[in-house]
C-alpha atoms as a PDB file:
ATOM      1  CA  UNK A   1       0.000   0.000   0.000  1.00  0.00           C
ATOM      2  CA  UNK A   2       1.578   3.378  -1.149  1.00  0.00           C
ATOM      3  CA  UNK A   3       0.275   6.767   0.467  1.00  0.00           C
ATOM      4  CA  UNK A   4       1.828  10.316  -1.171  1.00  0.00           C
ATOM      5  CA  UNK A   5       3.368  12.294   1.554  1.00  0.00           C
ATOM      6  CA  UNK A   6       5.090  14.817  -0.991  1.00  0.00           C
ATOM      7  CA  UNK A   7       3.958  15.843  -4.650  1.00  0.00           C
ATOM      8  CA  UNK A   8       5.824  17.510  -7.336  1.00  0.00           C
ATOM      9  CA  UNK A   9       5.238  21.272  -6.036  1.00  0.00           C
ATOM     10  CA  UNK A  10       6.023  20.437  -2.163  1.00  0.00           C
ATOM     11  CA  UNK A  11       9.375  19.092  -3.631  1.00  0.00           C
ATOM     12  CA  UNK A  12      10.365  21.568  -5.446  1.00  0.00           C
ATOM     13  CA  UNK A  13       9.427  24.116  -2.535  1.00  0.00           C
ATOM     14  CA  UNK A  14      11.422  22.507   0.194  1.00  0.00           C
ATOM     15  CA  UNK A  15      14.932  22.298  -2.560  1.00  0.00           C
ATOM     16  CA  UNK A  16      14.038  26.184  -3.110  1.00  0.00           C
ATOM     17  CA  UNK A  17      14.220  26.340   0.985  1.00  0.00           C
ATOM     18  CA  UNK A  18      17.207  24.146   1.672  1.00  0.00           C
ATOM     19  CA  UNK A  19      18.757  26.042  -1.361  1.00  0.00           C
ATOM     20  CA  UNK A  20      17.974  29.000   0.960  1.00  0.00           C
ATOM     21  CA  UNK A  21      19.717  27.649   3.990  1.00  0.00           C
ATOM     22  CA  UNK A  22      22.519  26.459   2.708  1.00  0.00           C
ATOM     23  CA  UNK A  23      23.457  29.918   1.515  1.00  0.00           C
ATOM     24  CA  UNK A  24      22.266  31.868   4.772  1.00  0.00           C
ATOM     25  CA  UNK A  25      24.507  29.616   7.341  1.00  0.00           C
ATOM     26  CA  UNK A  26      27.728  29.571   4.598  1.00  0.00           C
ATOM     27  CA  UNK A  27      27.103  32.932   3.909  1.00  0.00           C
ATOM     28  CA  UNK A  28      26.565  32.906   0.122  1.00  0.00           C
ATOM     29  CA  UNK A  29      27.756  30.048  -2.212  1.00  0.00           C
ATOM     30  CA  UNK A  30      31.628  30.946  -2.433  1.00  0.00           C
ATOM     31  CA  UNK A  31      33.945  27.868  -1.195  1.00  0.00           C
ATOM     32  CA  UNK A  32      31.249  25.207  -1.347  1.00  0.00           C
ATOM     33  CA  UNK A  33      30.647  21.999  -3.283  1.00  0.00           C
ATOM     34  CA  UNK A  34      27.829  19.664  -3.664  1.00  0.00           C
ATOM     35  CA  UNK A  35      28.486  15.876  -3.539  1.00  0.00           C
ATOM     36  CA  UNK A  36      25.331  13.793  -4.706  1.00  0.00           C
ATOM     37  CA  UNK A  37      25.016  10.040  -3.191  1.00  0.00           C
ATOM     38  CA  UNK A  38      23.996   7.956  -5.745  1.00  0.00           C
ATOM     39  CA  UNK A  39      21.086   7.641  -6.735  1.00  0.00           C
ATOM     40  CA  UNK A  40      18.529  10.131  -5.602  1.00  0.00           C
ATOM     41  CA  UNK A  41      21.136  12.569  -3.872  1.00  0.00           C
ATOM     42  CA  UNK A  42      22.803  13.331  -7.439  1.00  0.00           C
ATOM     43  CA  UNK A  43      19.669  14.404  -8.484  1.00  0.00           C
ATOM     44  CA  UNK A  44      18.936  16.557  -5.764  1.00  0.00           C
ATOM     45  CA  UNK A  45      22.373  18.219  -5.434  1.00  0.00           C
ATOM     46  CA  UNK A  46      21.806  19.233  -8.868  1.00  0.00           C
ATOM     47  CA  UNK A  47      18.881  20.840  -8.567  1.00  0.00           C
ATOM     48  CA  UNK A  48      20.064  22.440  -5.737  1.00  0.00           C
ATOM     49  CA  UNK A  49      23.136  23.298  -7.364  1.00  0.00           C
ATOM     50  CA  UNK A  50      20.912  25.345 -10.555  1.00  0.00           C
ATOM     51  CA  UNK A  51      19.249  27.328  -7.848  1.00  0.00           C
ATOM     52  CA  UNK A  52      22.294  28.386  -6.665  1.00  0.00           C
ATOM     53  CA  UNK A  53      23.360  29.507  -9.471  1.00  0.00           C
ATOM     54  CA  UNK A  54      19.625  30.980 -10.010  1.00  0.00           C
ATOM     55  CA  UNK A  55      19.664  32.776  -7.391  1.00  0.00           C
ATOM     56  CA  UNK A  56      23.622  33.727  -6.229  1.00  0.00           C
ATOM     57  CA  UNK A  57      25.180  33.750 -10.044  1.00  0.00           C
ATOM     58  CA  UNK A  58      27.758  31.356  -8.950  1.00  0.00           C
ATOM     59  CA  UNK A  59      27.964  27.728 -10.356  1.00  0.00           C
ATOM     60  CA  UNK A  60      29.156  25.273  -7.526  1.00  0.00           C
ATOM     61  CA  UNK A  61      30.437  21.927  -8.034  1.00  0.00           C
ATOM     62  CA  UNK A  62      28.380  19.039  -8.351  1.00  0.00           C
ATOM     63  CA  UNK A  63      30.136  15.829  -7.501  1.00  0.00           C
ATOM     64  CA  UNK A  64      28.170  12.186  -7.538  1.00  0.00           C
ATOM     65  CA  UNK A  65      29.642   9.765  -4.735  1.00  0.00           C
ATOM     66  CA  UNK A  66      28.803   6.127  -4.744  1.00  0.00           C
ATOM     67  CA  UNK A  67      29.200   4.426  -1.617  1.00  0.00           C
ATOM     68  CA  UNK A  68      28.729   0.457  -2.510  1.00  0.00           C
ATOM     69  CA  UNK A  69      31.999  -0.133  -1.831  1.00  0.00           C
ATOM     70  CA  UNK A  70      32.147   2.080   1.489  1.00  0.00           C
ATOM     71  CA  UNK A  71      29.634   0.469   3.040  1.00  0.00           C
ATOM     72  CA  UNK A  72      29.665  -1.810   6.142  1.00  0.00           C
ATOM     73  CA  UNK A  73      27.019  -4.194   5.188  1.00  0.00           C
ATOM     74  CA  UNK A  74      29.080  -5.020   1.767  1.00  0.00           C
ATOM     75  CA  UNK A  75      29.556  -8.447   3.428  1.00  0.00           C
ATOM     76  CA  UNK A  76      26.631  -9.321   4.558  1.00  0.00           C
ATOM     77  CA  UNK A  77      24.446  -9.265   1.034  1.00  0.00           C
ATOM     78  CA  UNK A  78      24.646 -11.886  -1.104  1.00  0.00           C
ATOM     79  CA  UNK A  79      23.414 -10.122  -3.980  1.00  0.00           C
ATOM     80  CA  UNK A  80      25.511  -7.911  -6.697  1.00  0.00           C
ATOM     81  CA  UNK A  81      25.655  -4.042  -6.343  1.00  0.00           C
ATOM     82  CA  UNK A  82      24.847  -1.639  -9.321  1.00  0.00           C
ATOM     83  CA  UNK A  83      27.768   0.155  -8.828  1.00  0.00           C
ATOM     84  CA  UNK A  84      27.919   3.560 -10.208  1.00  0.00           C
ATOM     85  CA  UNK A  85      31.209   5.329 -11.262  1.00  0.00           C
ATOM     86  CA  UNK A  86      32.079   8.559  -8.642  1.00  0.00           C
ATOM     87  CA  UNK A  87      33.184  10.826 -10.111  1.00  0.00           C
ATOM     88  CA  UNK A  88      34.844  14.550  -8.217  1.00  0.00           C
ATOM     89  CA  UNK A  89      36.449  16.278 -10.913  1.00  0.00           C
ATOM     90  CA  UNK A  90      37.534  18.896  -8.115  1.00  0.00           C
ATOM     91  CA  UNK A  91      39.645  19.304  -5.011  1.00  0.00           C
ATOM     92  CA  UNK A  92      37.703  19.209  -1.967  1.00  0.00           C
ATOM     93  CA  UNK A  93      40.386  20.311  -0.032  1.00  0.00           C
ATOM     94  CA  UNK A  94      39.440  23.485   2.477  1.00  0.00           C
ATOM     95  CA  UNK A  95      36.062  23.491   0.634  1.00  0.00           C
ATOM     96  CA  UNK A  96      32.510  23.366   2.705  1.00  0.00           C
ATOM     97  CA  UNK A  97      31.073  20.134   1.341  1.00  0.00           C
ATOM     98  CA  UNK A  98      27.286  19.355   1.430  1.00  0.00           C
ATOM     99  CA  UNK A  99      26.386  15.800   0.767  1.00  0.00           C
ATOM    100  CA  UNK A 100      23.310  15.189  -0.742  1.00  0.00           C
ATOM    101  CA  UNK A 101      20.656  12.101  -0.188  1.00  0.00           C
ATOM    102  CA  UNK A 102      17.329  11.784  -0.452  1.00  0.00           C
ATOM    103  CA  UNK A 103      16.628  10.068   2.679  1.00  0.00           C
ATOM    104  CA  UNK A 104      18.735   9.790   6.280  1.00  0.00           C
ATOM    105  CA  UNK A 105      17.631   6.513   7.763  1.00  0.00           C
ATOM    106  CA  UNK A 106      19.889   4.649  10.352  1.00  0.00           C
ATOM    107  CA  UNK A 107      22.940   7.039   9.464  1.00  0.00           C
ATOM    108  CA  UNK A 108      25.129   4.213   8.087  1.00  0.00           C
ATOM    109  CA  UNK A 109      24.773   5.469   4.368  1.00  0.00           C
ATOM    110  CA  UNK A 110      25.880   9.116   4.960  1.00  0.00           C
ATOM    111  CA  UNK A 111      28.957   7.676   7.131  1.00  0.00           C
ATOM    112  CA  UNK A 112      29.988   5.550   4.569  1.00  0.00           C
ATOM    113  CA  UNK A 113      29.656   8.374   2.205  1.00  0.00           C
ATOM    114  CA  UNK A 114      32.034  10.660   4.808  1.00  0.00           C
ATOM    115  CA  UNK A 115      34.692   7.712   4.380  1.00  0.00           C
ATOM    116  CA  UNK A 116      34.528   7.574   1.148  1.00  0.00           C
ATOM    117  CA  UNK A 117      35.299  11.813   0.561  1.00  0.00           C
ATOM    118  CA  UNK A 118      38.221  11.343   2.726  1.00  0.00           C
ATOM    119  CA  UNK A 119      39.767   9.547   0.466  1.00  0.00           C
ATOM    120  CA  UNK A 120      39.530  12.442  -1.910  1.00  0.00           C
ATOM    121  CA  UNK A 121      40.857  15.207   0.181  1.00  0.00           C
ATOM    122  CA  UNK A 122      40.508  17.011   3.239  1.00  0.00           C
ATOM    123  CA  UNK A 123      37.423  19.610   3.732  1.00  0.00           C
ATOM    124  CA  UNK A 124      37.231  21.938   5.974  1.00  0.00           C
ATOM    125  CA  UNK A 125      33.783  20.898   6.936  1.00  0.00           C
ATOM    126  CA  UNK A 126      30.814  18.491   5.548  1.00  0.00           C
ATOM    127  CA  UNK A 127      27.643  19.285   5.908  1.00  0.00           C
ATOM    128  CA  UNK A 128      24.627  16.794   5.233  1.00  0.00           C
ATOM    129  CA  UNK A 129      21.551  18.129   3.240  1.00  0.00           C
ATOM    130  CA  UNK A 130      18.643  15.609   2.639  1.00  0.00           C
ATOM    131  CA  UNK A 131      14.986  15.747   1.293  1.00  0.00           C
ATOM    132  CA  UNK A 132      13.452  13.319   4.235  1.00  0.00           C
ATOM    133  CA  UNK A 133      14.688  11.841   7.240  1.00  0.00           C
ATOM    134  CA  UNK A 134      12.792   9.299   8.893  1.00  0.00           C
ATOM    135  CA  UNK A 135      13.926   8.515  12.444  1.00  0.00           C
ATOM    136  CA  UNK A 136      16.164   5.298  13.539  1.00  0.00           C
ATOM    137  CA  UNK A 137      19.390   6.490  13.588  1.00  0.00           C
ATOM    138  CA  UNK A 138      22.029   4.142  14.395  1.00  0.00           C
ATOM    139  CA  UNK A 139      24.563   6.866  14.484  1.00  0.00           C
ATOM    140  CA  UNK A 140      24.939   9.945  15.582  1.00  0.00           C
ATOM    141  CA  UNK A 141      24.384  11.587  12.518  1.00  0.00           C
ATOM    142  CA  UNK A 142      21.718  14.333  11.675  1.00  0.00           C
ATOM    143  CA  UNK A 143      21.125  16.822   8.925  1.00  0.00           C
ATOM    144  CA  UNK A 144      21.819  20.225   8.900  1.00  0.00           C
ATOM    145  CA  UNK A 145      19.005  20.516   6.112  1.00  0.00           C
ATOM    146  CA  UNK A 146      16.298  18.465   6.228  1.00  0.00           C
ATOM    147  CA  UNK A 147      13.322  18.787   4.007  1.00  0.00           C
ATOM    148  CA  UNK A 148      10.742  16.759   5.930  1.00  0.00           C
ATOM    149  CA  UNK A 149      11.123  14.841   9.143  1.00  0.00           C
ATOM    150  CA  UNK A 150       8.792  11.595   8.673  1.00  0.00           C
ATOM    151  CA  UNK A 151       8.455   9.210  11.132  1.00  0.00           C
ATOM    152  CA  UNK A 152       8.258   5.831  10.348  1.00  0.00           C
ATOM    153  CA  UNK A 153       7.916   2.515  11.591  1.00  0.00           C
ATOM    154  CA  UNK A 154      10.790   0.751  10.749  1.00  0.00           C
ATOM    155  CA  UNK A 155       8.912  -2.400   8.409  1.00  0.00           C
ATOM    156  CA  UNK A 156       7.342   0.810   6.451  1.00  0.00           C
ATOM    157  CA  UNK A 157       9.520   2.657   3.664  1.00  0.00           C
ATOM    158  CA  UNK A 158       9.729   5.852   1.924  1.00  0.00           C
ATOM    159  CA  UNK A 159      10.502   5.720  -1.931  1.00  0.00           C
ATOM    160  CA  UNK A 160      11.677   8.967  -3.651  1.00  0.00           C
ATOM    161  CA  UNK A 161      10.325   9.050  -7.169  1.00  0.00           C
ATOM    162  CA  UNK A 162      12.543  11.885  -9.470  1.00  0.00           C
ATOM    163  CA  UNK A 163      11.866  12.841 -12.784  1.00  0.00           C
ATOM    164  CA  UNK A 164      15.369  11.883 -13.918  1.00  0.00           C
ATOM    165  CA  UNK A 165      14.677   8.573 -12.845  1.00  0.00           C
ATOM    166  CA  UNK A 166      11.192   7.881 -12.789  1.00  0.00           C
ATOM    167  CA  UNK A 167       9.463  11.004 -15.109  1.00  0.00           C
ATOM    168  CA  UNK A 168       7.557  12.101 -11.454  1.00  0.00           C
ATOM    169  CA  UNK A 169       8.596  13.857  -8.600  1.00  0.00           C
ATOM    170  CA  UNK A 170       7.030  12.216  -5.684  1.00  0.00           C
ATOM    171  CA  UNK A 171       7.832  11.103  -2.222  1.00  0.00           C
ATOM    172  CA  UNK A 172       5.697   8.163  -0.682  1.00  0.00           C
ATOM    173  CA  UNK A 173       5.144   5.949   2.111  1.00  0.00           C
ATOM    174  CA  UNK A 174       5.101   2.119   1.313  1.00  0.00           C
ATOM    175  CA  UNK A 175       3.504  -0.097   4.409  1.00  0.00           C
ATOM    176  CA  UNK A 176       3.102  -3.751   4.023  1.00  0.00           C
END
């Protein structure tokens, strides 16, 4: 059973607001990069990354980071990964990097995504932008943008449909 929490317009408002954050607490858009976790945070940083440049005149970097290899259930699965080519044509040294996902869970995704940027350089601070975060951390992790905060039961899950991906923008809840 699938139940819309977030249609096309409610997306596209809270990017246009994180957008907005992300510029008021770095002060403007100078010395910061955008690093996409594959799949849906690639997406995102890129929109995120046209409003920028929308609304400051300044075209940050967009990087796409894919974690398969990073992270620490690798082991346990069975199955093959889709594994996705990363690719930071740019130094992220002394830069203010925001990753990008579309949804913080237990916190184990976006940590593996921190080890894998340190193998690319040194910033001088990450920062963790994501369109939903639904409870049950396992780490200590949180966002310092977070478009909706949806609690869920832990059997339920959210899917984020894009339009790169899936021709809709739409964010539901999936119960079984």
């Amino acid at each position: 059973m699938e139940k819309e929490l977030l249609n096309e317009q409610e997306i596209e408002r809270i990017l246009t607001r994180i957008t907005s954050e992300i510029l008021e607490k770095n002060k403007g858009a100078e010395n910061i990069c955008l690093v996409g976790i594959v799949t849906g945070g690639v997406y995102l940083a890129q929109r995120i990354a046209k409003k920028i440049k929308e609304t400051e005149g300044i075209e940050v970097p967009v990087g796409v980071l894919d974690i398969s290899f990073y992270r620490d259930d690798v082991s346990l699965s069975n199955k093959p990964r889709d594994i996705k080519p990363t690719n930071i044509p740019f130094s992220i040294d002394k830069k203010r990097i925001v990753l990008v996902d579309d949804v913080l869970f237990t916190g184990r995704s976006v940590r593996a995504a921190m080890d894998a940027l340190m193998d690319f350089g040194r910033p001088e601070q990450i920062q963790l932008a994501v369109l939903i975060d639904r409870g049950h951390r396992e780490l200590p992790i949180t966002a310092n943008y977070t478009g909706k905060y949806i609690p869920t039961a832990k059997t339920e899950k959210i899917k984020v449909y894009l339009k790169e991906i899936n021709g809709k923008d739409s964010v539901v809840l999936m119960s079984q």
